[in-house]
C-alpha atoms as a PDB file:
ATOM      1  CA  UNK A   1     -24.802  35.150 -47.323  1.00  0.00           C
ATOM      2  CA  UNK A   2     -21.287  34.280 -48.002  1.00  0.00           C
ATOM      3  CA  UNK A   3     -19.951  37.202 -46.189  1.00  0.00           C
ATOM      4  CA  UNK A   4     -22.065  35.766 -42.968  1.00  0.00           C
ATOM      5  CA  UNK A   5     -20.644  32.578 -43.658  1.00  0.00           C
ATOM      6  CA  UNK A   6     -17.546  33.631 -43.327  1.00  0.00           C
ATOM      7  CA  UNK A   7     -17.769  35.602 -40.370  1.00  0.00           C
ATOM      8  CA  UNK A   8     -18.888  32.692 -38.744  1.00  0.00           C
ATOM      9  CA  UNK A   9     -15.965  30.581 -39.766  1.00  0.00           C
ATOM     10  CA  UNK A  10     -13.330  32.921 -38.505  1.00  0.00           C
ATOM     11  CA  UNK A  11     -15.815  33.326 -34.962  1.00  0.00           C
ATOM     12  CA  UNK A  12     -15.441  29.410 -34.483  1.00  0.00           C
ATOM     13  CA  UNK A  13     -11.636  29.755 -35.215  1.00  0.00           C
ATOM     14  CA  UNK A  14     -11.329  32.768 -32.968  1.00  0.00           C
ATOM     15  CA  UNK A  15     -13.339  30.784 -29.662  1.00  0.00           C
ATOM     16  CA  UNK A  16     -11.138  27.782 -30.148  1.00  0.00           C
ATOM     17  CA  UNK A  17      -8.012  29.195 -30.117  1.00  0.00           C
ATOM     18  CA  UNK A  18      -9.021  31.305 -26.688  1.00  0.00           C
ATOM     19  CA  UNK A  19     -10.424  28.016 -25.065  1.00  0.00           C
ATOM     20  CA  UNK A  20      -7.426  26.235 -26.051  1.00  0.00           C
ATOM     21  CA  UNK A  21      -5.064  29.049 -25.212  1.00  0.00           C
ATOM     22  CA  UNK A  22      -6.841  29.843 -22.067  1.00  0.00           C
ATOM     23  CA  UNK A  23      -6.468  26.144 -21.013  1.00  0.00           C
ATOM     24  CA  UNK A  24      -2.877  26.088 -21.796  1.00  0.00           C
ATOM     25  CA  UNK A  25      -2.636  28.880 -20.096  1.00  0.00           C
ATOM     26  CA  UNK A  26      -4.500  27.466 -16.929  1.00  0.00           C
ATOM     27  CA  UNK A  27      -2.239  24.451 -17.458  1.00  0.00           C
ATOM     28  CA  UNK A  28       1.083  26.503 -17.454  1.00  0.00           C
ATOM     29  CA  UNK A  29      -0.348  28.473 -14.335  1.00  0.00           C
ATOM     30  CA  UNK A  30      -0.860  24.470 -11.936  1.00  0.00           C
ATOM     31  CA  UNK A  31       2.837  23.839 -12.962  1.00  0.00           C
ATOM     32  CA  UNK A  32       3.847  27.520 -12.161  1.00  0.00           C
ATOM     33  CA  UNK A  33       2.094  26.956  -8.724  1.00  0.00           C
ATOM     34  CA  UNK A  34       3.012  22.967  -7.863  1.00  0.00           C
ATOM     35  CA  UNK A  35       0.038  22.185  -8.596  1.00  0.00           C
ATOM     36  CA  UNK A  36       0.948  19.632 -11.479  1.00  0.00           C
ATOM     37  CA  UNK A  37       4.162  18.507 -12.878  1.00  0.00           C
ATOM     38  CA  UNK A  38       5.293  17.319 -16.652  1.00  0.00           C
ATOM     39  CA  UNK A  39       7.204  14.156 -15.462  1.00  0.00           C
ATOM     40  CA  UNK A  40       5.008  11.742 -16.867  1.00  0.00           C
ATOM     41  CA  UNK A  41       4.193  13.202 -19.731  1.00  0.00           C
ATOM     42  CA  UNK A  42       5.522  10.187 -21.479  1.00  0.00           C
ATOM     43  CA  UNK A  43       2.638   8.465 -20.572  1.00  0.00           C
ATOM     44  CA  UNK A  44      -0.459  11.156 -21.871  1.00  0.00           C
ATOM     45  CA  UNK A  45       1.812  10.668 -25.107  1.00  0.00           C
ATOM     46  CA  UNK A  46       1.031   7.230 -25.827  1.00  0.00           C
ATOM     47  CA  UNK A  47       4.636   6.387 -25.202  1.00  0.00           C
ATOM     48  CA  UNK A  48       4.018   3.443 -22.579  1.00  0.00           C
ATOM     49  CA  UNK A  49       3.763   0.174 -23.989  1.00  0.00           C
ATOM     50  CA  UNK A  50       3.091  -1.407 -20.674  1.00  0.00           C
ATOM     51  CA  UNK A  51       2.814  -0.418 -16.850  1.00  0.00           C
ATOM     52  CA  UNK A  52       3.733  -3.605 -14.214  1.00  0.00           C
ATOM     53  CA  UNK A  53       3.541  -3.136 -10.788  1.00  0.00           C
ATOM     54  CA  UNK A  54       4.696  -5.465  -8.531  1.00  0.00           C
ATOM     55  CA  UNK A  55       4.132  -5.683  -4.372  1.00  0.00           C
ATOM     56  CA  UNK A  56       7.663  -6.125  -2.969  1.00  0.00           C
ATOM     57  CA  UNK A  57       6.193  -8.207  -0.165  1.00  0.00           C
ATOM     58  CA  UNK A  58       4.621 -10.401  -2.036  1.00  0.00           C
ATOM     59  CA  UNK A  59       6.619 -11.865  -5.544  1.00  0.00           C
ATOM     60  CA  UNK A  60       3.679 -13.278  -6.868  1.00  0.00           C
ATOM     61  CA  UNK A  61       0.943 -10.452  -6.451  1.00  0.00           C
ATOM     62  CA  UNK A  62       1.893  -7.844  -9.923  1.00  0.00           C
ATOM     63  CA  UNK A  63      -0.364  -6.531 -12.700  1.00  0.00           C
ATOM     64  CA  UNK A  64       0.378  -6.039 -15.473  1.00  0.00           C
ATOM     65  CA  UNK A  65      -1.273  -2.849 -16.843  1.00  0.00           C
ATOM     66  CA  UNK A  66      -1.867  -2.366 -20.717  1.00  0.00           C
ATOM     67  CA  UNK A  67      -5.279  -0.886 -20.731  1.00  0.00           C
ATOM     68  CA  UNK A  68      -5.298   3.038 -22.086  1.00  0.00           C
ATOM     69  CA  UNK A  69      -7.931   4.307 -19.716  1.00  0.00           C
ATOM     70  CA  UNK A  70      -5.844   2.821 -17.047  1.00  0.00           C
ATOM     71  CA  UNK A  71      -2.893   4.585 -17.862  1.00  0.00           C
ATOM     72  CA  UNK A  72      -4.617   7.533 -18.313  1.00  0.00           C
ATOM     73  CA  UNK A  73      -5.742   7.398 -14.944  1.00  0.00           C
ATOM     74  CA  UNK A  74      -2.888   7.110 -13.261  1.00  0.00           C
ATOM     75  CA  UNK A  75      -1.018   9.842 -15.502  1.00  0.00           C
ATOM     76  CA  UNK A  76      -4.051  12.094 -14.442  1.00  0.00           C
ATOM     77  CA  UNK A  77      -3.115  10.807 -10.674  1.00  0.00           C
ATOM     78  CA  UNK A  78       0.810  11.138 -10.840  1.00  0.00           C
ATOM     79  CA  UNK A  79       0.744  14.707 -13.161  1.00  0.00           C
ATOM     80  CA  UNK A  80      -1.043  16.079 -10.143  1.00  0.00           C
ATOM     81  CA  UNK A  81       1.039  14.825  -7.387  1.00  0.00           C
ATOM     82  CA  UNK A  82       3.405  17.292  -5.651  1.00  0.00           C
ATOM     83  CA  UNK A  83       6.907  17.098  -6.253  1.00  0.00           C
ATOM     84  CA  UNK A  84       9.145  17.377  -3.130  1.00  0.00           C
ATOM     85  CA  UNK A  85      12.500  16.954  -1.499  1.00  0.00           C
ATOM     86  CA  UNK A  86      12.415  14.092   0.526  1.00  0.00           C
ATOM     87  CA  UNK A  87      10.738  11.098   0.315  1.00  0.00           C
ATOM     88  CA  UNK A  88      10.003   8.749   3.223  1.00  0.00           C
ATOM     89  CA  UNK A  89      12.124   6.461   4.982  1.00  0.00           C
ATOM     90  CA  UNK A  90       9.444   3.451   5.105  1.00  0.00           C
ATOM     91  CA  UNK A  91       9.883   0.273   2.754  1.00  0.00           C
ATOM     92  CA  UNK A  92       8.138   0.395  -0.433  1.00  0.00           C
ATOM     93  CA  UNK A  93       4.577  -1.518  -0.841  1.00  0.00           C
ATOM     94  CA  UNK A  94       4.756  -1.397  -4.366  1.00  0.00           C
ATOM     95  CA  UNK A  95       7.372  -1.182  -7.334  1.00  0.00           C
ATOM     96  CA  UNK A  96       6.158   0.778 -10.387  1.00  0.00           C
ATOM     97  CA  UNK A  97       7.707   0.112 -13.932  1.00  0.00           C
ATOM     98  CA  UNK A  98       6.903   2.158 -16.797  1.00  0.00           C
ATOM     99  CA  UNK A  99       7.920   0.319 -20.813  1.00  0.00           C
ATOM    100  CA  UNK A 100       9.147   3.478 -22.655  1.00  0.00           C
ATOM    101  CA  UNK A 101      10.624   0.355 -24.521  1.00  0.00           C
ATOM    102  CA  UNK A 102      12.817  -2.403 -24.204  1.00  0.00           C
ATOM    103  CA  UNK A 103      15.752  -0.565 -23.103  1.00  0.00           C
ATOM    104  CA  UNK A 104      13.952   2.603 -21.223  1.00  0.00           C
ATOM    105  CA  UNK A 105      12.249   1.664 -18.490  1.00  0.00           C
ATOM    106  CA  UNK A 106      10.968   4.346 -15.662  1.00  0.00           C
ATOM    107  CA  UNK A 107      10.879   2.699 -11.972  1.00  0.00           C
ATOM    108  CA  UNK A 108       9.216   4.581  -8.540  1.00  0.00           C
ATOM    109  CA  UNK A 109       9.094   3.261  -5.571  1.00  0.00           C
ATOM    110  CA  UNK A 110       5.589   3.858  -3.706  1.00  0.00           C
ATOM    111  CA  UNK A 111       4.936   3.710   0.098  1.00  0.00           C
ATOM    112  CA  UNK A 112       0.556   3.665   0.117  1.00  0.00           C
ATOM    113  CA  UNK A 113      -0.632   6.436   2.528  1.00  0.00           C
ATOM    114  CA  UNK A 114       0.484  10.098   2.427  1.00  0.00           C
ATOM    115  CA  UNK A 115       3.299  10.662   4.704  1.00  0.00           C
ATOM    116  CA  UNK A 116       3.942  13.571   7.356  1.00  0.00           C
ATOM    117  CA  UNK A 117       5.486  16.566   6.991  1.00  0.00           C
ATOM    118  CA  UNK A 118       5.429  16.526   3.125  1.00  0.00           C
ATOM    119  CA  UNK A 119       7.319  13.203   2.777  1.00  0.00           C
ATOM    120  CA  UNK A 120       7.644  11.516  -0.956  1.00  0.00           C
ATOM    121  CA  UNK A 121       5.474   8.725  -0.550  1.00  0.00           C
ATOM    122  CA  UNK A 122       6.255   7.830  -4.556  1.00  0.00           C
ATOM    123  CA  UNK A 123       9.990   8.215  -5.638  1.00  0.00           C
ATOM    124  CA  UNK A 124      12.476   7.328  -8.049  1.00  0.00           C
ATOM    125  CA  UNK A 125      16.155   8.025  -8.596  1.00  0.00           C
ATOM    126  CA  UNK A 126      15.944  11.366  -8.728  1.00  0.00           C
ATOM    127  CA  UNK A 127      13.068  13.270  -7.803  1.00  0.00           C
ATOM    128  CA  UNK A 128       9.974  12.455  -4.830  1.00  0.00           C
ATOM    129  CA  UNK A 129       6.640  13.068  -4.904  1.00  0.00           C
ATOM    130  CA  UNK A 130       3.455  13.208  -2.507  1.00  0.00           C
ATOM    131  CA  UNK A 131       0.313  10.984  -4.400  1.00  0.00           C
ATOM    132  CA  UNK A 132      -3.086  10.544  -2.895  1.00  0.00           C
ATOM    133  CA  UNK A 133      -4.173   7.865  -1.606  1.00  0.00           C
ATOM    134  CA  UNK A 134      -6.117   7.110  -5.254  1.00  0.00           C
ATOM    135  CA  UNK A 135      -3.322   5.215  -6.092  1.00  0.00           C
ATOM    136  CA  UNK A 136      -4.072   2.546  -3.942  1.00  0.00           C
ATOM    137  CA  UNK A 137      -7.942   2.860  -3.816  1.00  0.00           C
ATOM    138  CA  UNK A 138      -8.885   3.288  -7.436  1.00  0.00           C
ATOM    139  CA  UNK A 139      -5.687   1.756  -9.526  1.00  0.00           C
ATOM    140  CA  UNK A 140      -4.678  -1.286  -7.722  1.00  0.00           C
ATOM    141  CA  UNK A 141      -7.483  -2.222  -5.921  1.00  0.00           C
ATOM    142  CA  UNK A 142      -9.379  -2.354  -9.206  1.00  0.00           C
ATOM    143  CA  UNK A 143      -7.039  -4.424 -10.808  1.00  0.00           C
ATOM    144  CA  UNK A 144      -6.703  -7.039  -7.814  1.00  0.00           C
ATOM    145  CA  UNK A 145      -9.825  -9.537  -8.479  1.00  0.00           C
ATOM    146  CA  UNK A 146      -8.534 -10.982  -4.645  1.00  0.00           C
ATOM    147  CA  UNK A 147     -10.746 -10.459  -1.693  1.00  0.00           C
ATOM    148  CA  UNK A 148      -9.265  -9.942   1.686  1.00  0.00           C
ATOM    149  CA  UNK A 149     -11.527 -10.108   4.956  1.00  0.00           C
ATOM    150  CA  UNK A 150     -13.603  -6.811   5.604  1.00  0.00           C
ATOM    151  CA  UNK A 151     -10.837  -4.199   7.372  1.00  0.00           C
ATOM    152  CA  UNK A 152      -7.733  -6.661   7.331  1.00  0.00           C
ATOM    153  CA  UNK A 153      -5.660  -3.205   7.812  1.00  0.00           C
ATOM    154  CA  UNK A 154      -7.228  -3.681  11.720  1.00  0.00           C
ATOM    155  CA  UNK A 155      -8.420  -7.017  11.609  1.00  0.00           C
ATOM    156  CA  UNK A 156      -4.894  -8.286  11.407  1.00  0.00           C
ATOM    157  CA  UNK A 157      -2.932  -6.428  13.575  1.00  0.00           C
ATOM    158  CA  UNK A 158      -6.222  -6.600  16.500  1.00  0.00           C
ATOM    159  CA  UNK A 159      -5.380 -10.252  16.717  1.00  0.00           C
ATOM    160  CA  UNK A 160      -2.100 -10.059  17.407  1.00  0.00           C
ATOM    161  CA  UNK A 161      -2.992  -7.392  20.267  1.00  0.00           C
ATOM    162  CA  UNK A 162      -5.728  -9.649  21.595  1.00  0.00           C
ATOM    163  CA  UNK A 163      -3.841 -11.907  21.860  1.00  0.00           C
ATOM    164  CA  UNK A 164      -0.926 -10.035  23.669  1.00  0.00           C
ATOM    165  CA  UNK A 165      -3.836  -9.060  26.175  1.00  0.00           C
ATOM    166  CA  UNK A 166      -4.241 -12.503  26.657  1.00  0.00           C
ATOM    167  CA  UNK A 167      -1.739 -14.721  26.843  1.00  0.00           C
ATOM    168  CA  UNK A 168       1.164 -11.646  27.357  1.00  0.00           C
ATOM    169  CA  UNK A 169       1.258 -12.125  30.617  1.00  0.00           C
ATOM    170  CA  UNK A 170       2.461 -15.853  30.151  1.00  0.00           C
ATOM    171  CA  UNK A 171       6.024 -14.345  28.582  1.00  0.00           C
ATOM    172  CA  UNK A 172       9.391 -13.648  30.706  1.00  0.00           C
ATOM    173  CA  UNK A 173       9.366  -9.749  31.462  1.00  0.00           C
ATOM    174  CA  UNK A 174      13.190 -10.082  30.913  1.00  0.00           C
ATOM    175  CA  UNK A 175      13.294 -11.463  27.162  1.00  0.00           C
ATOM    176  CA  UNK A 176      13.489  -9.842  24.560  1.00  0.00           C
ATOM    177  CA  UNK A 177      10.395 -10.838  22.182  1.00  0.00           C
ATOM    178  CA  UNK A 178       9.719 -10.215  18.305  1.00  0.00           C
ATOM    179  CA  UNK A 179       6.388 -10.501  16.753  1.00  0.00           C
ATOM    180  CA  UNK A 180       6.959 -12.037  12.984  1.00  0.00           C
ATOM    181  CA  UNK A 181       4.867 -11.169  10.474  1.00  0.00           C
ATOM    182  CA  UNK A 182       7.229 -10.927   7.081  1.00  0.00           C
ATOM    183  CA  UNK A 183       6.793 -14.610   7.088  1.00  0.00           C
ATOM    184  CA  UNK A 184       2.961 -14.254   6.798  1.00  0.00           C
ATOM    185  CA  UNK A 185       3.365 -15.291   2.808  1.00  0.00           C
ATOM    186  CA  UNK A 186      -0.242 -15.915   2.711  1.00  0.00           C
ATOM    187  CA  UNK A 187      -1.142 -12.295   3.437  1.00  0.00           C
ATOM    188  CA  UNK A 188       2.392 -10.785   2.462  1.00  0.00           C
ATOM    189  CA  UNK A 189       0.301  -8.937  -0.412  1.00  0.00           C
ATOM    190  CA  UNK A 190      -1.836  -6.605   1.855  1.00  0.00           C
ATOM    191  CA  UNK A 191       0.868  -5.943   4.743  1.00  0.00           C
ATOM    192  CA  UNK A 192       1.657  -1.959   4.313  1.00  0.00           C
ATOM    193  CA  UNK A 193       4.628  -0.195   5.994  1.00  0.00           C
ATOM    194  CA  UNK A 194       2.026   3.031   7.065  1.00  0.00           C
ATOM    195  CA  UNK A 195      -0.251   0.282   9.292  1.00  0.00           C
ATOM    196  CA  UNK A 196       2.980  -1.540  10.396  1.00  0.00           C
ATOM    197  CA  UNK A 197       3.923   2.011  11.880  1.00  0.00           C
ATOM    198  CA  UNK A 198       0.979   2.594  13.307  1.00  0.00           C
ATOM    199  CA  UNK A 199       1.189  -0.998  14.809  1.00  0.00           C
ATOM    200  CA  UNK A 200       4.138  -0.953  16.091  1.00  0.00           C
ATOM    201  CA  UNK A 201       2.866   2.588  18.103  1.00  0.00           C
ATOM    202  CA  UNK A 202       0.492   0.276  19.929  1.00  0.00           C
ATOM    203  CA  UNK A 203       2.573  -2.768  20.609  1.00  0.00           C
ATOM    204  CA  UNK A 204       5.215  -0.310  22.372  1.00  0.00           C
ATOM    205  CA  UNK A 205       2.089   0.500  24.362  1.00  0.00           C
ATOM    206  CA  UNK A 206       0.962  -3.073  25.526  1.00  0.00           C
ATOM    207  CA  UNK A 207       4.337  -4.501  26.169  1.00  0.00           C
ATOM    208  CA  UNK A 208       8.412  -2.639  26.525  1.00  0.00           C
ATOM    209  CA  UNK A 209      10.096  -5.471  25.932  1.00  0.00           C
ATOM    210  CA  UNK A 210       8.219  -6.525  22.470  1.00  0.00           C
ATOM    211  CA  UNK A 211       9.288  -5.391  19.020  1.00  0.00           C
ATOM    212  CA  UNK A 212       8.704  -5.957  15.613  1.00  0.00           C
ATOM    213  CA  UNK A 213      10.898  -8.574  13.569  1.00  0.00           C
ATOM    214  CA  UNK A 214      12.662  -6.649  10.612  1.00  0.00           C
ATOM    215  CA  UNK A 215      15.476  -9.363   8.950  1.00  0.00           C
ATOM    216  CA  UNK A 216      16.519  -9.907  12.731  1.00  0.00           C
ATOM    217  CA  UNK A 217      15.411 -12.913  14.725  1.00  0.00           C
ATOM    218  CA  UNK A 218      18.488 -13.388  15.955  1.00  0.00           C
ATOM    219  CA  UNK A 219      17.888 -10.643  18.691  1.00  0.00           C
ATOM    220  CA  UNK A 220      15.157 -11.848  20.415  1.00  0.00           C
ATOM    221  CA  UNK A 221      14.880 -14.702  22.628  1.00  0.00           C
ATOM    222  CA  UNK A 222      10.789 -15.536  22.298  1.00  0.00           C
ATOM    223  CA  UNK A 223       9.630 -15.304  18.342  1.00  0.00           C
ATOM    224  CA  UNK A 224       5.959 -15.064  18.244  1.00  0.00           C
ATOM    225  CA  UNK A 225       4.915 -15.898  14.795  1.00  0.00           C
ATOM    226  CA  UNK A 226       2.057 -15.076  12.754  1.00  0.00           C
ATOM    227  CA  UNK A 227       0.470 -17.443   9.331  1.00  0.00           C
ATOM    228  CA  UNK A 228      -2.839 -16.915   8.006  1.00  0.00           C
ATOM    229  CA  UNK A 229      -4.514 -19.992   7.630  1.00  0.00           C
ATOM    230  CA  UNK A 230      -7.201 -19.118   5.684  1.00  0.00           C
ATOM    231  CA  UNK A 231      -9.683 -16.124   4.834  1.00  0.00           C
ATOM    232  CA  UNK A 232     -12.749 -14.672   3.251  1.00  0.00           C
ATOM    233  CA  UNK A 233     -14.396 -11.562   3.733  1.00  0.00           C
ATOM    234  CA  UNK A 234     -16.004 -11.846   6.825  1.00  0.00           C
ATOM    235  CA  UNK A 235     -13.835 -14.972   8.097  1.00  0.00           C
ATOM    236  CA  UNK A 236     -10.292 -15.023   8.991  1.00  0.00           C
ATOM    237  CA  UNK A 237      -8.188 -17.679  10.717  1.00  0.00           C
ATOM    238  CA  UNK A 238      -4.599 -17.890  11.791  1.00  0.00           C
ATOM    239  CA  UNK A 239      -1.785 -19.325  13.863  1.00  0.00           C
ATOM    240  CA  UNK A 240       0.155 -17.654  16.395  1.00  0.00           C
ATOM    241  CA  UNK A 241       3.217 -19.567  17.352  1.00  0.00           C
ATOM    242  CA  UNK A 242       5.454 -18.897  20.750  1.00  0.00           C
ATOM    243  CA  UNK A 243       8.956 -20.083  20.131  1.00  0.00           C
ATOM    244  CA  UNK A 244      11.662 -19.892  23.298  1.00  0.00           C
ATOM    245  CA  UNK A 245      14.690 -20.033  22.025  1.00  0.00           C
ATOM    246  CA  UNK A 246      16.079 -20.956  25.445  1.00  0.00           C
ATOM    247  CA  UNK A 247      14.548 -24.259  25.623  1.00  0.00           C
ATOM    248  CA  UNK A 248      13.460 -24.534  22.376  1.00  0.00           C
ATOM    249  CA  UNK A 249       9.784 -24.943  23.361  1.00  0.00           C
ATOM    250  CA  UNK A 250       7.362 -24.262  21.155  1.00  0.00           C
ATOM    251  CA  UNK A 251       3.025 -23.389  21.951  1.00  0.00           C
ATOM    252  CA  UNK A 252       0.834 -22.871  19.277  1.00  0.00           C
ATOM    253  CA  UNK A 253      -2.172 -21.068  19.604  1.00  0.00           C
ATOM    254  CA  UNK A 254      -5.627 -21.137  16.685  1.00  0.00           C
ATOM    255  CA  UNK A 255      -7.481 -17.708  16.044  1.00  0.00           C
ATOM    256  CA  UNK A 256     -10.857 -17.773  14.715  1.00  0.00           C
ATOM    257  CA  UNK A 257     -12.410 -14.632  13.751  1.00  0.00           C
ATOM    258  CA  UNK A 258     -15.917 -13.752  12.471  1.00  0.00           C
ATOM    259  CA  UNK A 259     -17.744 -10.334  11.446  1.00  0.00           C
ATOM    260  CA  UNK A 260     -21.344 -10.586  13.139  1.00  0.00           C
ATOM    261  CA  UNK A 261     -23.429  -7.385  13.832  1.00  0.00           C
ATOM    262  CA  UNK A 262     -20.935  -5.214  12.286  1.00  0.00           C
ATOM    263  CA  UNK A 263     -18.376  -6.300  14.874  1.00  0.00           C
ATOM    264  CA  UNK A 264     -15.281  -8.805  13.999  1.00  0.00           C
ATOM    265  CA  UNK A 265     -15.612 -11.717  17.256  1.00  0.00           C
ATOM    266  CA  UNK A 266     -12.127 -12.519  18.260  1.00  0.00           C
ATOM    267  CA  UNK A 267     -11.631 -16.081  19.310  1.00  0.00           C
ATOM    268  CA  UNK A 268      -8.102 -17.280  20.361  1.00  0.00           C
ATOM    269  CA  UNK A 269      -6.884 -20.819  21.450  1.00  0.00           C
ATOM    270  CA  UNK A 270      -4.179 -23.271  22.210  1.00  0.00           C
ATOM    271  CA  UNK A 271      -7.247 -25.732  21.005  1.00  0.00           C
ATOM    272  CA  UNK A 272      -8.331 -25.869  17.390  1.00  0.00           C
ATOM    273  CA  UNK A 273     -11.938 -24.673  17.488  1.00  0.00           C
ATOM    274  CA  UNK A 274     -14.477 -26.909  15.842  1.00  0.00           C
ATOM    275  CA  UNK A 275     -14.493 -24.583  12.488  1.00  0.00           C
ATOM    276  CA  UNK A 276     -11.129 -23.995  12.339  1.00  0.00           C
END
């Protein structure tokens, strides 16, 4: 009986160190291949005291993140992320800090959305990496208890073309006009660089002479400006405001915007609408 006993003990021993082995060994094979790294190791060692991160749009809008499960959630994101040689050439969203302790902290820069061509869309001093888009979706977005309207990534950006398709045609062809969003405080927080690219695409499309402003006013002669005036999630309201330098005019225009029948209804003004 003891004999069996015994036999049994040393079995146990002998499975766990082959599943353990064999997962090590799977382990050492992802990092062998690229798919995992040991950067952030640090942080599946217990070694974080505290994660903040902080929108650089938007001074106001940080978490910070102290929870375990948290921080094993984004180690499990980051460990997994492909490490390459560039990273991209878009402005940050989002400022990570990692609390080794007081006087070791680890900061990454991180640009949501993967980027083309293998681009480091999370990045510190000395190395780049491509994360998913889980990031975004399943760390921050959980932590934010703020509600923006229903698809603000299109929402925002469609009013500003509506209204382009509207009341474009009342600008001089021969100025040179910015569209100013980094003023937009009240959204500041959910502006990203990857939908201000792919806005940017289309307003080269409805108008040649129209750019984005980027810490350059000064070079256009019409600033159309953009401030959210309020929203919820299926409600949105802004101003758009025409300024000509040249006579120093000014025209305000009131967007309303509602989600009805799975549609967003686009209303836009130089009269405040009765719900405004």
């Amino acid at each position: 009986m003891r004999n069996k006993k015994v036999a049994l003990f040393l079995t146990v021993i002998l499975l766990s160190s082959f599943i353990f082995s064999g997962c090590a060994r799977i382990e050492n094979l992802k990092v062998k291949f690229g798919m995992k790294n040991t950067d952030f190791e640090y942080i599946k060692q217990n070694k974080i005291q505290k994660i903040i991160i902080q929108s650089t749009r938007d001074t106001g809008f940080k978490f910070i993140v102290t929870d375990k499960r948290a921080m094993n959630d984004l180690y499990d994101i980051l460990s997994s992320a492909k490490v390459v040689q560039q990273k991209t050439d878009l402005e940050p969203d989002y400022v990570f800090e990692f609390y080794e302790g007081a006087d070791k902290v680890h900061r990454f820069s991180y640009v949501v959305g993967i980027q083309k061509k293998g681009l480091g869309n999370f990045y510190g001093d000395n190395k780049s990496y491509v994360v998913s888009t889980r990031v975004d979706n399943d760390i921050i977005k959980n932590l934010s208890t703020l509600r923006k309207p229903r698809a603000f990534e299109d929402l925002y950006y469609d009013v500003i073309l509506n209204f382009l398709d509207k009341y474009g045609n009342t600008l001089p062809k021969d100025k040179k006009v910015g569209i100013n969003v980094s003023d937009d405080v009240e959204v500041a927080k959910y502006i990203l660089s990857t939908d201000i690219e792919y806005f940017k695409i289309n307003l080269d499309n409805k108008m040649n002479n129209a750019a984005l402003v980027n810490k350059n006013k000064e070079d256009f002669d019409i600033l159309i400006s953009v401030k959210t005036y309020g929203y919820k999630t299926k409600v949105y309201k802004s101003t758009i405001t025409v300024y000509n330098k040249a006579d120093n005019s000014e025209i305000k225009y009131y967007a309303m915007c509602k989600y009805d029948d799975k549609s967003w209804n686009i209303d836009i003004s130089t009269e405040r609408q009765k719900d405004f």
